[in-house]
PDB file of N, CA and C in Angstrom:
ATOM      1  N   UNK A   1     109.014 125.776 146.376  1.00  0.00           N
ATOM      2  CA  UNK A   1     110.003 126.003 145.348  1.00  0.00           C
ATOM      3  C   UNK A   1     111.394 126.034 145.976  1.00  0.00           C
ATOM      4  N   UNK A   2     112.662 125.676 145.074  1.00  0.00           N
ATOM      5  CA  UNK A   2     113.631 125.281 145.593  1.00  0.00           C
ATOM      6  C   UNK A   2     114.803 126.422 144.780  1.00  0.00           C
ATOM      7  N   UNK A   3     115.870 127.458 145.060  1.00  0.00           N
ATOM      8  CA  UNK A   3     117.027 127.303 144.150  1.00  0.00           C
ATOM      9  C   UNK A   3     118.264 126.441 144.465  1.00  0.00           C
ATOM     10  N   UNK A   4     118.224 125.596 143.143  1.00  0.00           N
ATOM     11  CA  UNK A   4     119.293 125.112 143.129  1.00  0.00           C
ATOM     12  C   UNK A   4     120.902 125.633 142.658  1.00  0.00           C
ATOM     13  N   UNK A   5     121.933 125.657 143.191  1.00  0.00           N
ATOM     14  CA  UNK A   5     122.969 126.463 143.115  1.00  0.00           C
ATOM     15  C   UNK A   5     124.065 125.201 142.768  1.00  0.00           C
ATOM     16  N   UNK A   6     124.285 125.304 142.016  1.00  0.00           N
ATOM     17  CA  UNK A   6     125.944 124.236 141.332  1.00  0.00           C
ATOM     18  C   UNK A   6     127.072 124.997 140.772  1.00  0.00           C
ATOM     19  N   UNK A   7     128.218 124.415 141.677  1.00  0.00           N
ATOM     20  CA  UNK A   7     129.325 125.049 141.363  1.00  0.00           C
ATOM     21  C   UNK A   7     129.813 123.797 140.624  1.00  0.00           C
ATOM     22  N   UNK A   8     130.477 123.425 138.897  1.00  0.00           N
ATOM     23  CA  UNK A   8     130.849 122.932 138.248  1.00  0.00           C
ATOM     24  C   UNK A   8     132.018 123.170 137.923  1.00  0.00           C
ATOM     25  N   UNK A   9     132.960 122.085 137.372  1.00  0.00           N
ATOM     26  CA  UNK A   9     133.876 122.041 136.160  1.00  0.00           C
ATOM     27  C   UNK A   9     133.419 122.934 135.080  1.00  0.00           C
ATOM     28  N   UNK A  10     134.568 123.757 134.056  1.00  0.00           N
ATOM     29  CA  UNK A  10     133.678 124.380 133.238  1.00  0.00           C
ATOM     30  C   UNK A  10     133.035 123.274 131.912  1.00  0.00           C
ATOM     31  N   UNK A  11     134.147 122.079 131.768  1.00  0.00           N
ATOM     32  CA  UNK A  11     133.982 121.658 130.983  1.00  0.00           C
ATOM     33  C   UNK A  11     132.972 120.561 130.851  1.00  0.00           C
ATOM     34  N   UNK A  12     131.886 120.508 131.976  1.00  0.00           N
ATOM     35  CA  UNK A  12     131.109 119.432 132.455  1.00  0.00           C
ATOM     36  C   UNK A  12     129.990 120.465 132.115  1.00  0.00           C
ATOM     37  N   UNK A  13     129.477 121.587 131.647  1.00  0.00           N
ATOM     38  CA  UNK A  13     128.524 122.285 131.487  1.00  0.00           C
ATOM     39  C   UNK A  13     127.297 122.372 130.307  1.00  0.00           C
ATOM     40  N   UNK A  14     128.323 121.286 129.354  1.00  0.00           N
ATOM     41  CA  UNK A  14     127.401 120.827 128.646  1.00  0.00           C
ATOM     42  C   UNK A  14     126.238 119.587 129.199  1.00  0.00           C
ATOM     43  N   UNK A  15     127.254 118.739 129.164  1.00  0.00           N
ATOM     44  CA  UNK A  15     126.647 117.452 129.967  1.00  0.00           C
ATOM     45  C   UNK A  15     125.955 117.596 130.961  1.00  0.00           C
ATOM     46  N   UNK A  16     125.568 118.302 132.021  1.00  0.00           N
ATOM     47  CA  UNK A  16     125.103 118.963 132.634  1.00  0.00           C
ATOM     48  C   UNK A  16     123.677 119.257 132.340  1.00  0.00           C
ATOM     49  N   UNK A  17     123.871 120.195 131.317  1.00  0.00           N
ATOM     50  CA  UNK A  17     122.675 120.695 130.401  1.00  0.00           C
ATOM     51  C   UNK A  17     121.808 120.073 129.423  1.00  0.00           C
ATOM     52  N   UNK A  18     122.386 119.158 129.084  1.00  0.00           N
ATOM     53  CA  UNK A  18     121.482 117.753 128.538  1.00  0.00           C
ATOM     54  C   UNK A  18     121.071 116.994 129.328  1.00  0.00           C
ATOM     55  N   UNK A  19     121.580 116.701 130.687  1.00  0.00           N
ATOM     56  CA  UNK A  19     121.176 115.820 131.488  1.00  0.00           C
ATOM     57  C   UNK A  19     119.638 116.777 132.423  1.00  0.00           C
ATOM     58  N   UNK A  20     119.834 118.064 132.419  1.00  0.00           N
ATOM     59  CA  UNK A  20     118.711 118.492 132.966  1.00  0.00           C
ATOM     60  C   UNK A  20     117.840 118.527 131.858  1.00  0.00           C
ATOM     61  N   UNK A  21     118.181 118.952 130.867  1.00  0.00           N
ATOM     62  CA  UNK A  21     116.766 119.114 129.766  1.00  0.00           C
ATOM     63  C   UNK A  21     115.926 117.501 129.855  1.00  0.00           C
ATOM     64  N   UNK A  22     117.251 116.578 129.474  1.00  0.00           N
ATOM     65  CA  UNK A  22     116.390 115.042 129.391  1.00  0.00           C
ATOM     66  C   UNK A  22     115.460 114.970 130.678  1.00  0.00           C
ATOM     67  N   UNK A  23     115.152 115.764 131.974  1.00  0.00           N
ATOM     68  CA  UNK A  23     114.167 115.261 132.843  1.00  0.00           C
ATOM     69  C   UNK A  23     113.130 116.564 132.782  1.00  0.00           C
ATOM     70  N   UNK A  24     113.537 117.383 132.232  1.00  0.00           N
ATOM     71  CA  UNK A  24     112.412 118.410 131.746  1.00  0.00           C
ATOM     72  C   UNK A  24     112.597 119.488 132.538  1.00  0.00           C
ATOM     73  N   UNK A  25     113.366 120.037 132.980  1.00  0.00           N
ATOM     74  CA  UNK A  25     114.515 121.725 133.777  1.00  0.00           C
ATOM     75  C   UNK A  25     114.600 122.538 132.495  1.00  0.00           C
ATOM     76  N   UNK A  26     113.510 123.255 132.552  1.00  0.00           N
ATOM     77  CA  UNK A  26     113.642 124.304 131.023  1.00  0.00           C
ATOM     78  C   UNK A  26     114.163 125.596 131.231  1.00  0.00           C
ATOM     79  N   UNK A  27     114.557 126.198 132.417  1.00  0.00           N
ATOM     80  CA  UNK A  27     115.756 127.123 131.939  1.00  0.00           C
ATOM     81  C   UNK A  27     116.816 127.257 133.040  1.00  0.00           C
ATOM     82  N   UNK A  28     117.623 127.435 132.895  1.00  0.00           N
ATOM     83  CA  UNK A  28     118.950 127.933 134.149  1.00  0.00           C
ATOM     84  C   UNK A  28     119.937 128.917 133.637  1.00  0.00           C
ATOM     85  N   UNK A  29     120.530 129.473 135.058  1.00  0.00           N
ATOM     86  CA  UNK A  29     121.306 130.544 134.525  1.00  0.00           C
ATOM     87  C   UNK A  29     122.768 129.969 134.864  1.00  0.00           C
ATOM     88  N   UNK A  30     123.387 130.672 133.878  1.00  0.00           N
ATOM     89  CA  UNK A  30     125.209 130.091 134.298  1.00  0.00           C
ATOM     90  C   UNK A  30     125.824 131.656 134.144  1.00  0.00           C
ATOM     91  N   UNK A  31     126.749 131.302 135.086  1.00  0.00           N
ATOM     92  CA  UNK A  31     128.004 132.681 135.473  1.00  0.00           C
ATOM     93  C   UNK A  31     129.234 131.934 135.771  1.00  0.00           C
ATOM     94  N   UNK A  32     129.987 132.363 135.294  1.00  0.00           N
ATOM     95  CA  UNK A  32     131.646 132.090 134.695  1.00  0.00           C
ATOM     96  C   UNK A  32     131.781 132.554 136.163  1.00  0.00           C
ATOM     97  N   UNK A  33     132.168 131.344 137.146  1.00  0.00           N
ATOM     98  CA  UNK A  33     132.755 132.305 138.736  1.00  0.00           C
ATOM     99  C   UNK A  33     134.440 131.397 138.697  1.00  0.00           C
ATOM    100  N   UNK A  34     134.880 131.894 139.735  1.00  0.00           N
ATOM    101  CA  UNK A  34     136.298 131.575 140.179  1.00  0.00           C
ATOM    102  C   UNK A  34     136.247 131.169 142.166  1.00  0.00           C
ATOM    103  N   UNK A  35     137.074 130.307 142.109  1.00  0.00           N
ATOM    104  CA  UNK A  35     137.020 129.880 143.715  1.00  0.00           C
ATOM    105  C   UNK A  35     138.200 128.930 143.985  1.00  0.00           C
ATOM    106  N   UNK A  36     138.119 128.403 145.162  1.00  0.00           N
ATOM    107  CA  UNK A  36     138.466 126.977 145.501  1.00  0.00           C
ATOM    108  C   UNK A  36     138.422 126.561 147.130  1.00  0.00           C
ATOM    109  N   UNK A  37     138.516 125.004 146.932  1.00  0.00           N
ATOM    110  CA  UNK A  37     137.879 124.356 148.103  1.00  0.00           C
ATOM    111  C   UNK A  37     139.101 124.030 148.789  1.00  0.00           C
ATOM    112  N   UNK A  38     138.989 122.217 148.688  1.00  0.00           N
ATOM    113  CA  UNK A  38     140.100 121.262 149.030  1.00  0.00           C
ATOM    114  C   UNK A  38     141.047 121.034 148.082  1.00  0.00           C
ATOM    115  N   UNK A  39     140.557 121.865 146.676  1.00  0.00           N
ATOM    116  CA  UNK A  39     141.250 122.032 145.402  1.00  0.00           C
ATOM    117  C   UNK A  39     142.947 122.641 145.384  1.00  0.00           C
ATOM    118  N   UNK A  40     142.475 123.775 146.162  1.00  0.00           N
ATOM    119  CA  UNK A  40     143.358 125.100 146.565  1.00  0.00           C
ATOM    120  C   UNK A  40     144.213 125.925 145.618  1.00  0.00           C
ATOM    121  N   UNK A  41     144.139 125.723 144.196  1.00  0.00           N
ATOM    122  CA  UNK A  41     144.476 126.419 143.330  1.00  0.00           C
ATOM    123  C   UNK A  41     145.978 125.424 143.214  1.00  0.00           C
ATOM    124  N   UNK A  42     146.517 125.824 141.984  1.00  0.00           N
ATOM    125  CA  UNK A  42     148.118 125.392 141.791  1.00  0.00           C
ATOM    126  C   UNK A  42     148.780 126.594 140.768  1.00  0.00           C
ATOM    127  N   UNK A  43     150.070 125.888 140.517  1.00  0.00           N
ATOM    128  CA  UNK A  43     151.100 126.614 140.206  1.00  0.00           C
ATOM    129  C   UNK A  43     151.363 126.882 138.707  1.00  0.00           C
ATOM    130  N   UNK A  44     151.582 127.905 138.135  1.00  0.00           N
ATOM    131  CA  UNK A  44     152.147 127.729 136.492  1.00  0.00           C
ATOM    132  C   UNK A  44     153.039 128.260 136.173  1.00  0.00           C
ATOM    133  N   UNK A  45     153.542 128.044 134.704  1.00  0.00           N
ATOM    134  CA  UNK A  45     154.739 129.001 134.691  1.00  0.00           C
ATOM    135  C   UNK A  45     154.580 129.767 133.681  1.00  0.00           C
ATOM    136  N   UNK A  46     154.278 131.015 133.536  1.00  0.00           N
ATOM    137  CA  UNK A  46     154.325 131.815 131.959  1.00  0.00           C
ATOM    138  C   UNK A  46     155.771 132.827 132.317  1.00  0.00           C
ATOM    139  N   UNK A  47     156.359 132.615 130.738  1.00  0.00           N
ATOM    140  CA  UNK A  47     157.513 133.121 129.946  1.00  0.00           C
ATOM    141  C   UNK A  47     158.603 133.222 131.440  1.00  0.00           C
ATOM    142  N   UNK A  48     158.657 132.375 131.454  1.00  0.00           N
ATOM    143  CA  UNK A  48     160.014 131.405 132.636  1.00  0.00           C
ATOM    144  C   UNK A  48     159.440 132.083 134.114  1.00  0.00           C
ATOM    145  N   UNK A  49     158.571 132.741 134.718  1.00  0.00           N
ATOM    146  CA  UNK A  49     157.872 132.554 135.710  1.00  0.00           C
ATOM    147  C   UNK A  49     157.407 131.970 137.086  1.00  0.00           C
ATOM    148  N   UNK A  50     156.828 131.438 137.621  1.00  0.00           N
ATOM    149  CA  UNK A  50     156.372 130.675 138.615  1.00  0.00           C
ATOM    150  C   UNK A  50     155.145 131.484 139.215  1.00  0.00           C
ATOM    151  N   UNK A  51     153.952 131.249 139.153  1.00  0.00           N
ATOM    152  CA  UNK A  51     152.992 131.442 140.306  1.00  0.00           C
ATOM    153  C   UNK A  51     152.182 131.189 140.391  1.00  0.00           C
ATOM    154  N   UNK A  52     151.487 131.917 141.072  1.00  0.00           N
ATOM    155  CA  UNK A  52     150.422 130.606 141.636  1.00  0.00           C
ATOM    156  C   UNK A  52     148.816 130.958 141.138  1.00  0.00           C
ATOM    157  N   UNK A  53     148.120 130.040 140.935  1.00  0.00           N
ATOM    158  CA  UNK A  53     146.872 130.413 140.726  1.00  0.00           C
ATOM    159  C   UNK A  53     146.039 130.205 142.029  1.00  0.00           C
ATOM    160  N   UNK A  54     145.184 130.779 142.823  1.00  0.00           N
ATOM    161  CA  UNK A  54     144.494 130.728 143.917  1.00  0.00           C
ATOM    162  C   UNK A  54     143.294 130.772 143.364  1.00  0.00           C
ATOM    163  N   UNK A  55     142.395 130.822 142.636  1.00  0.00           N
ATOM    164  CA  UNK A  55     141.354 130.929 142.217  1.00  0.00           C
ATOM    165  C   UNK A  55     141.470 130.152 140.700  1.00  0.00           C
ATOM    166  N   UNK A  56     140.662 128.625 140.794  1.00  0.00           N
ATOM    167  CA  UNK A  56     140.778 128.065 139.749  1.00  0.00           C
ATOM    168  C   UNK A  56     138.615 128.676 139.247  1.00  0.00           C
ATOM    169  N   UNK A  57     138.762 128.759 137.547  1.00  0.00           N
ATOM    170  CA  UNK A  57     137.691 128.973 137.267  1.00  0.00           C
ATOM    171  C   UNK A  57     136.490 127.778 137.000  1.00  0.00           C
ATOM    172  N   UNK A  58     135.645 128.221 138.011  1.00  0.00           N
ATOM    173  CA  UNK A  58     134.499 127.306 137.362  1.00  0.00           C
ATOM    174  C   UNK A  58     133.220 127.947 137.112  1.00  0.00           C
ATOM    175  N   UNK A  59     132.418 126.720 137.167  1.00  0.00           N
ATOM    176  CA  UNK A  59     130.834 127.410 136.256  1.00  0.00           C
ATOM    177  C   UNK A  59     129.881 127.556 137.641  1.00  0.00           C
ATOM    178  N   UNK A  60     129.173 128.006 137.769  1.00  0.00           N
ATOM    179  CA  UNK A  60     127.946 128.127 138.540  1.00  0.00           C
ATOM    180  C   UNK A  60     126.507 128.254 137.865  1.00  0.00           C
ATOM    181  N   UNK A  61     125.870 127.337 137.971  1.00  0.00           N
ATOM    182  CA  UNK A  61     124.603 127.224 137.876  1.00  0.00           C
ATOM    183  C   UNK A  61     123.084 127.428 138.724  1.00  0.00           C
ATOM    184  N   UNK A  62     122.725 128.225 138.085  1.00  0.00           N
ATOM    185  CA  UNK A  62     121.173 128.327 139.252  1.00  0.00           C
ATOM    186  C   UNK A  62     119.877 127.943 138.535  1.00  0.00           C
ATOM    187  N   UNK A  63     119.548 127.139 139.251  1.00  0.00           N
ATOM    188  CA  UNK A  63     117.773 126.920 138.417  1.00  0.00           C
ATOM    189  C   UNK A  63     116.907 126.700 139.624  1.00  0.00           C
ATOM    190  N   UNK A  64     115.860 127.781 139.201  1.00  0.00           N
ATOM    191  CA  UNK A  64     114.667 127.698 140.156  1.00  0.00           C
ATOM    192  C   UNK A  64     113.778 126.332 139.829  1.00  0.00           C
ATOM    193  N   UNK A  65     112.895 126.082 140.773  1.00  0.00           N
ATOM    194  CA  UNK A  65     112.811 124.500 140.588  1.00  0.00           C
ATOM    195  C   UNK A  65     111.317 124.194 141.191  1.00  0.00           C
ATOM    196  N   UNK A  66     110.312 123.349 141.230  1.00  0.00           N
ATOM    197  CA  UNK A  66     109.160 123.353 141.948  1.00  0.00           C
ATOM    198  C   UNK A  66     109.950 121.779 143.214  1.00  0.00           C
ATOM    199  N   UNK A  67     109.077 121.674 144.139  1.00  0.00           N
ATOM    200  CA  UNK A  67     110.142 120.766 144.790  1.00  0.00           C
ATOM    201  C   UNK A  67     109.732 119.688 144.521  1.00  0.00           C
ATOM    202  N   UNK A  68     108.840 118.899 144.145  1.00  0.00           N
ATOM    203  CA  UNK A  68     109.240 117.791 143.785  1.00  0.00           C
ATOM    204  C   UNK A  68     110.509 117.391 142.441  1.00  0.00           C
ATOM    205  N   UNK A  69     110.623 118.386 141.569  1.00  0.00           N
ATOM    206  CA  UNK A  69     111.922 118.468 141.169  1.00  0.00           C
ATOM    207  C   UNK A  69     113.526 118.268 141.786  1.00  0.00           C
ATOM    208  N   UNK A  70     113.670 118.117 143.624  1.00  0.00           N
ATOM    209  CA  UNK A  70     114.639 118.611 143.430  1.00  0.00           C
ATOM    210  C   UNK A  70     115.822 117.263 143.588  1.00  0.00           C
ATOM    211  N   UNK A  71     115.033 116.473 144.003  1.00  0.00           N
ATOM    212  CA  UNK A  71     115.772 114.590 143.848  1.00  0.00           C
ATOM    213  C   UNK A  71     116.603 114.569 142.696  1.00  0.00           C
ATOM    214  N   UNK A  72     115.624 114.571 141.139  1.00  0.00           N
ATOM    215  CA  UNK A  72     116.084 114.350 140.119  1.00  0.00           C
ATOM    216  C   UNK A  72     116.736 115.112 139.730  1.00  0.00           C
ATOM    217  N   UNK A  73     117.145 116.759 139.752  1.00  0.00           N
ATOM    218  CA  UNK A  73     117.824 117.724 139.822  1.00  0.00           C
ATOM    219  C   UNK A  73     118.817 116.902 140.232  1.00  0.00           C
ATOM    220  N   UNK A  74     119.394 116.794 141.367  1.00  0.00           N
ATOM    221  CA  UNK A  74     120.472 116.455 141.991  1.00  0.00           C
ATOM    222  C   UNK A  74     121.102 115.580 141.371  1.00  0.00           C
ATOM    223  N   UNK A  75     120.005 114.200 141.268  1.00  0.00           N
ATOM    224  CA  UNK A  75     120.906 113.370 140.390  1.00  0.00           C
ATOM    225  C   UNK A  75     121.514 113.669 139.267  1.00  0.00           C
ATOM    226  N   UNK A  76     120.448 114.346 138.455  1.00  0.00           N
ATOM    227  CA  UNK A  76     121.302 114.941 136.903  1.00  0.00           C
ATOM    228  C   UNK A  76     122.323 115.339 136.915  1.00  0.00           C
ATOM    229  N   UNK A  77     122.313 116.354 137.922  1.00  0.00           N
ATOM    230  CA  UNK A  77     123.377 117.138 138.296  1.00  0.00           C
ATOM    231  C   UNK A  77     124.704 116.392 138.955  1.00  0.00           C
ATOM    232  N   UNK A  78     124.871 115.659 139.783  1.00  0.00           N
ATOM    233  CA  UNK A  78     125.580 115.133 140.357  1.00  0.00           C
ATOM    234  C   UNK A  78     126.333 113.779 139.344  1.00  0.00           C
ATOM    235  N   UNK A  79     125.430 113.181 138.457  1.00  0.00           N
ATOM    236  CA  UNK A  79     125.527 111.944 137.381  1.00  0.00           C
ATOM    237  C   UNK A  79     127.111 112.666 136.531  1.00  0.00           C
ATOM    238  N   UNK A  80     126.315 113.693 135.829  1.00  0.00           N
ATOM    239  CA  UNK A  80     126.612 114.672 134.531  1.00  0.00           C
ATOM    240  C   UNK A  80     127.929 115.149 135.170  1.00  0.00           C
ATOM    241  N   UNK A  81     127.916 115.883 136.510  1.00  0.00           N
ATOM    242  CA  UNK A  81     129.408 116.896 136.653  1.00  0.00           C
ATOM    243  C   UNK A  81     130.081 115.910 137.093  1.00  0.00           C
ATOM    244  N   UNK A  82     129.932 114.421 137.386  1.00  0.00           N
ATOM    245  CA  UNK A  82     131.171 113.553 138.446  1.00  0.00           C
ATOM    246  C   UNK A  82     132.646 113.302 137.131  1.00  0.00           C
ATOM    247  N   UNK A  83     133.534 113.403 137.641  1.00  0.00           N
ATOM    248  CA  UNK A  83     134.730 113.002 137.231  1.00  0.00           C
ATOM    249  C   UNK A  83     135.761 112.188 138.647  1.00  0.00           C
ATOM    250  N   UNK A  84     135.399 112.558 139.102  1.00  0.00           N
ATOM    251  CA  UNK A  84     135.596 111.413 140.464  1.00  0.00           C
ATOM    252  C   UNK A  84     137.058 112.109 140.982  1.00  0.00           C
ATOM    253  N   UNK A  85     137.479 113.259 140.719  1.00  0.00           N
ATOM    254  CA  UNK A  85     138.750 113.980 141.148  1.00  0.00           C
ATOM    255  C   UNK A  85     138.033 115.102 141.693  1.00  0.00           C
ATOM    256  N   UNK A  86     139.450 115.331 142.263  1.00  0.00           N
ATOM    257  CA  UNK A  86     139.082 116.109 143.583  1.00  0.00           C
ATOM    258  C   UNK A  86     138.467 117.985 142.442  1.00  0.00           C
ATOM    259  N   UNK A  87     137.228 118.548 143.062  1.00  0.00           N
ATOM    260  CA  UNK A  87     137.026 120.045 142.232  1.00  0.00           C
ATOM    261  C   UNK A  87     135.874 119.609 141.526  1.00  0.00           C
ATOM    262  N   UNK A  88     135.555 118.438 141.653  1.00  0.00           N
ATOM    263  CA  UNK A  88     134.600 118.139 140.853  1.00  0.00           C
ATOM    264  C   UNK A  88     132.887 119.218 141.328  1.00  0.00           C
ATOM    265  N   UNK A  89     133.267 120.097 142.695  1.00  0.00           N
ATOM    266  CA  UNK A  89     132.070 120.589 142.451  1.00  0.00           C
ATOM    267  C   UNK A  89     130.672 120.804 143.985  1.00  0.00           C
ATOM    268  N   UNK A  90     130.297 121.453 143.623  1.00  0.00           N
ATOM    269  CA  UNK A  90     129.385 121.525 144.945  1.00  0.00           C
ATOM    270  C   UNK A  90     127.873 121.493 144.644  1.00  0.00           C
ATOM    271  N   UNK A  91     126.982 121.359 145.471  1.00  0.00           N
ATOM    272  CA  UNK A  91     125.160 121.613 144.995  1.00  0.00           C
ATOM    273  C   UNK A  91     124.600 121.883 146.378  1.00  0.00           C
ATOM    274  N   UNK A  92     123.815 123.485 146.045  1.00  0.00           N
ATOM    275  CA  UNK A  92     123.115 123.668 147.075  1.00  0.00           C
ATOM    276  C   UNK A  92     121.823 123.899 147.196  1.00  0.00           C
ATOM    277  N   UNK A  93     121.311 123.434 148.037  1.00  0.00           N
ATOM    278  CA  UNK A  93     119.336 123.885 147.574  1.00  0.00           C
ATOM    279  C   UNK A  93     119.015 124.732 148.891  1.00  0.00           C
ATOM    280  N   UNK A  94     118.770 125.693 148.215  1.00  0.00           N
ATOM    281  CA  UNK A  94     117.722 127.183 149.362  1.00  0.00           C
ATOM    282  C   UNK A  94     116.308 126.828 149.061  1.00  0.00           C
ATOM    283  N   UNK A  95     115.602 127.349 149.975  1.00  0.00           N
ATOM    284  CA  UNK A  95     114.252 127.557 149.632  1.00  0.00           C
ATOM    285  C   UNK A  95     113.971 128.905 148.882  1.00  0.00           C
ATOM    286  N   UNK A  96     113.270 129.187 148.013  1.00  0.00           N
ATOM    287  CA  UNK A  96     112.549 129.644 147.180  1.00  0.00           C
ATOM    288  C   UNK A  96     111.142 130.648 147.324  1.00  0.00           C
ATOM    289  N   UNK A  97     111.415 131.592 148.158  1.00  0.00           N
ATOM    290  CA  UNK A  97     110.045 132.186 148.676  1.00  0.00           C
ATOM    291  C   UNK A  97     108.824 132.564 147.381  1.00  0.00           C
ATOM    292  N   UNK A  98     109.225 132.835 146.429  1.00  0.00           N
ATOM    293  CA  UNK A  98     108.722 133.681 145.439  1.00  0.00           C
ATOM    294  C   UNK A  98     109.373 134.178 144.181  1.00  0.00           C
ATOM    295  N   UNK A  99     108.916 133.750 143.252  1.00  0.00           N
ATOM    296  CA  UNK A  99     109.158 133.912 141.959  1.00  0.00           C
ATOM    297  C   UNK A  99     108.295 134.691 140.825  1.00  0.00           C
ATOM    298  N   UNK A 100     108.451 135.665 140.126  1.00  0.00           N
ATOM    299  CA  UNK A 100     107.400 136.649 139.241  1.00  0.00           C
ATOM    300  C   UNK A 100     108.119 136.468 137.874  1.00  0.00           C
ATOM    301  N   UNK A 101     107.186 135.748 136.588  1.00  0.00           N
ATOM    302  CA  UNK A 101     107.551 136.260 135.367  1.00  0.00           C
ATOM    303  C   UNK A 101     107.267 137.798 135.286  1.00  0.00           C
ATOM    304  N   UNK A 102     108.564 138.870 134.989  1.00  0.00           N
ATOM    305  CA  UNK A 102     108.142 139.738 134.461  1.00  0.00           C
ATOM    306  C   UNK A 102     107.433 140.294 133.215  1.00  0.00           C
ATOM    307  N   UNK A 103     107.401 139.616 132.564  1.00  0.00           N
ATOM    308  CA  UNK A 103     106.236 139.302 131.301  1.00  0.00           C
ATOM    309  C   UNK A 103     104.804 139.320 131.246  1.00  0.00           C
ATOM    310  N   UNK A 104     104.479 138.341 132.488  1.00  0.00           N
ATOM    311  CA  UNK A 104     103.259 137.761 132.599  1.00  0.00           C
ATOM    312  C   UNK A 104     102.582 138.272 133.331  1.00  0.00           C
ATOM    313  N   UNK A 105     103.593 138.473 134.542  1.00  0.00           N
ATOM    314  CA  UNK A 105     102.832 138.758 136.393  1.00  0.00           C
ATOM    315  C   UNK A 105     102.891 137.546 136.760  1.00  0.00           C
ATOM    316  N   UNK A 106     102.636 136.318 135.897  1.00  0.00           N
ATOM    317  CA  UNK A 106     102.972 134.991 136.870  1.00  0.00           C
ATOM    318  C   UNK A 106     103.976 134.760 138.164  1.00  0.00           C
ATOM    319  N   UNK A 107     102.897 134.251 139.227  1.00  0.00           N
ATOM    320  CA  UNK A 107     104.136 134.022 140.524  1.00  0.00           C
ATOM    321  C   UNK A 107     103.850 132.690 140.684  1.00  0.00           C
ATOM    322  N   UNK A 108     104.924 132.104 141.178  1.00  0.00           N
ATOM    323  CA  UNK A 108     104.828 130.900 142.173  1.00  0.00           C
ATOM    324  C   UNK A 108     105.511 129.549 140.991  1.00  0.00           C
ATOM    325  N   UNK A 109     105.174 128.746 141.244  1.00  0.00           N
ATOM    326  CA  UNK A 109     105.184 127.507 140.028  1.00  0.00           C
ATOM    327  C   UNK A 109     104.870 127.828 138.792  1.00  0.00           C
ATOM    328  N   UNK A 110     104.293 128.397 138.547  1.00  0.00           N
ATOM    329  CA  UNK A 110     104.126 129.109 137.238  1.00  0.00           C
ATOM    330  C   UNK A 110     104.934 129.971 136.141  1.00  0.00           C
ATOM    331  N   UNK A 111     105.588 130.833 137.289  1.00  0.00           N
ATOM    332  CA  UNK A 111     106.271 131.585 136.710  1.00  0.00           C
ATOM    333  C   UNK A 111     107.892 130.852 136.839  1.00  0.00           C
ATOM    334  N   UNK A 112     108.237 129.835 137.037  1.00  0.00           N
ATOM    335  CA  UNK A 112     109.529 128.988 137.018  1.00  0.00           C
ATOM    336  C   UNK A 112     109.459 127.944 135.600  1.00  0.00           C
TER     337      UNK A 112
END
């Protein structure tokens, strides 16, 4: 088993989410995070102002995954968030020791 970790655009989070359902990824979690890369935040101006934003907001996604899932994951993922500018985003895959529906007791592939 694999987690997959995507840092997104917020506004690519739909597309995203259709593109995993269409290969059959039935649940993930999203959290509203803030960061930046090679991005590095920029400047605005509220009520005549100047400053700076250092932390632009994006989405983060996690879905636990069995591994032959995690090719097509990527692609979905990578297809769906590209806008081809710079922020467009990161994807990381950990390994996955163990997973428990608390519901069930299901572990392993099962419980993902």
């Amino acid at each position: 088993m694999k987690l997959v970790s995507a840092i997104i655009k917020p506004f690519k989070l739909d597309d995203v989410r259709e593109s995993l359902s269409e290969i059959g990824v039935q649940g993930i979690t999203v959290t509203e995070v803030k960061g930046f890369g090679r991005q590095k935040g920029h400047t605005e101006l509220y009520r005549g102002a100047e400053y700076v934003v250092d932390f632009l907001p994006k989405v983060k996604i996690e879905i636990a995954i069995s591994d032959e899932l995690v090719d097509p994951v990527i692609e979905a993922i990578t297809k769906a968030a590209n806008t081809g500018k710079i922020g467009d985003g990161k994807i990381f895959i950990t390994p996955l020791e163990q997973a428990i529906r608390i519901r069930t007791g299901e572990t392993g592939t099962e419980a993902i």
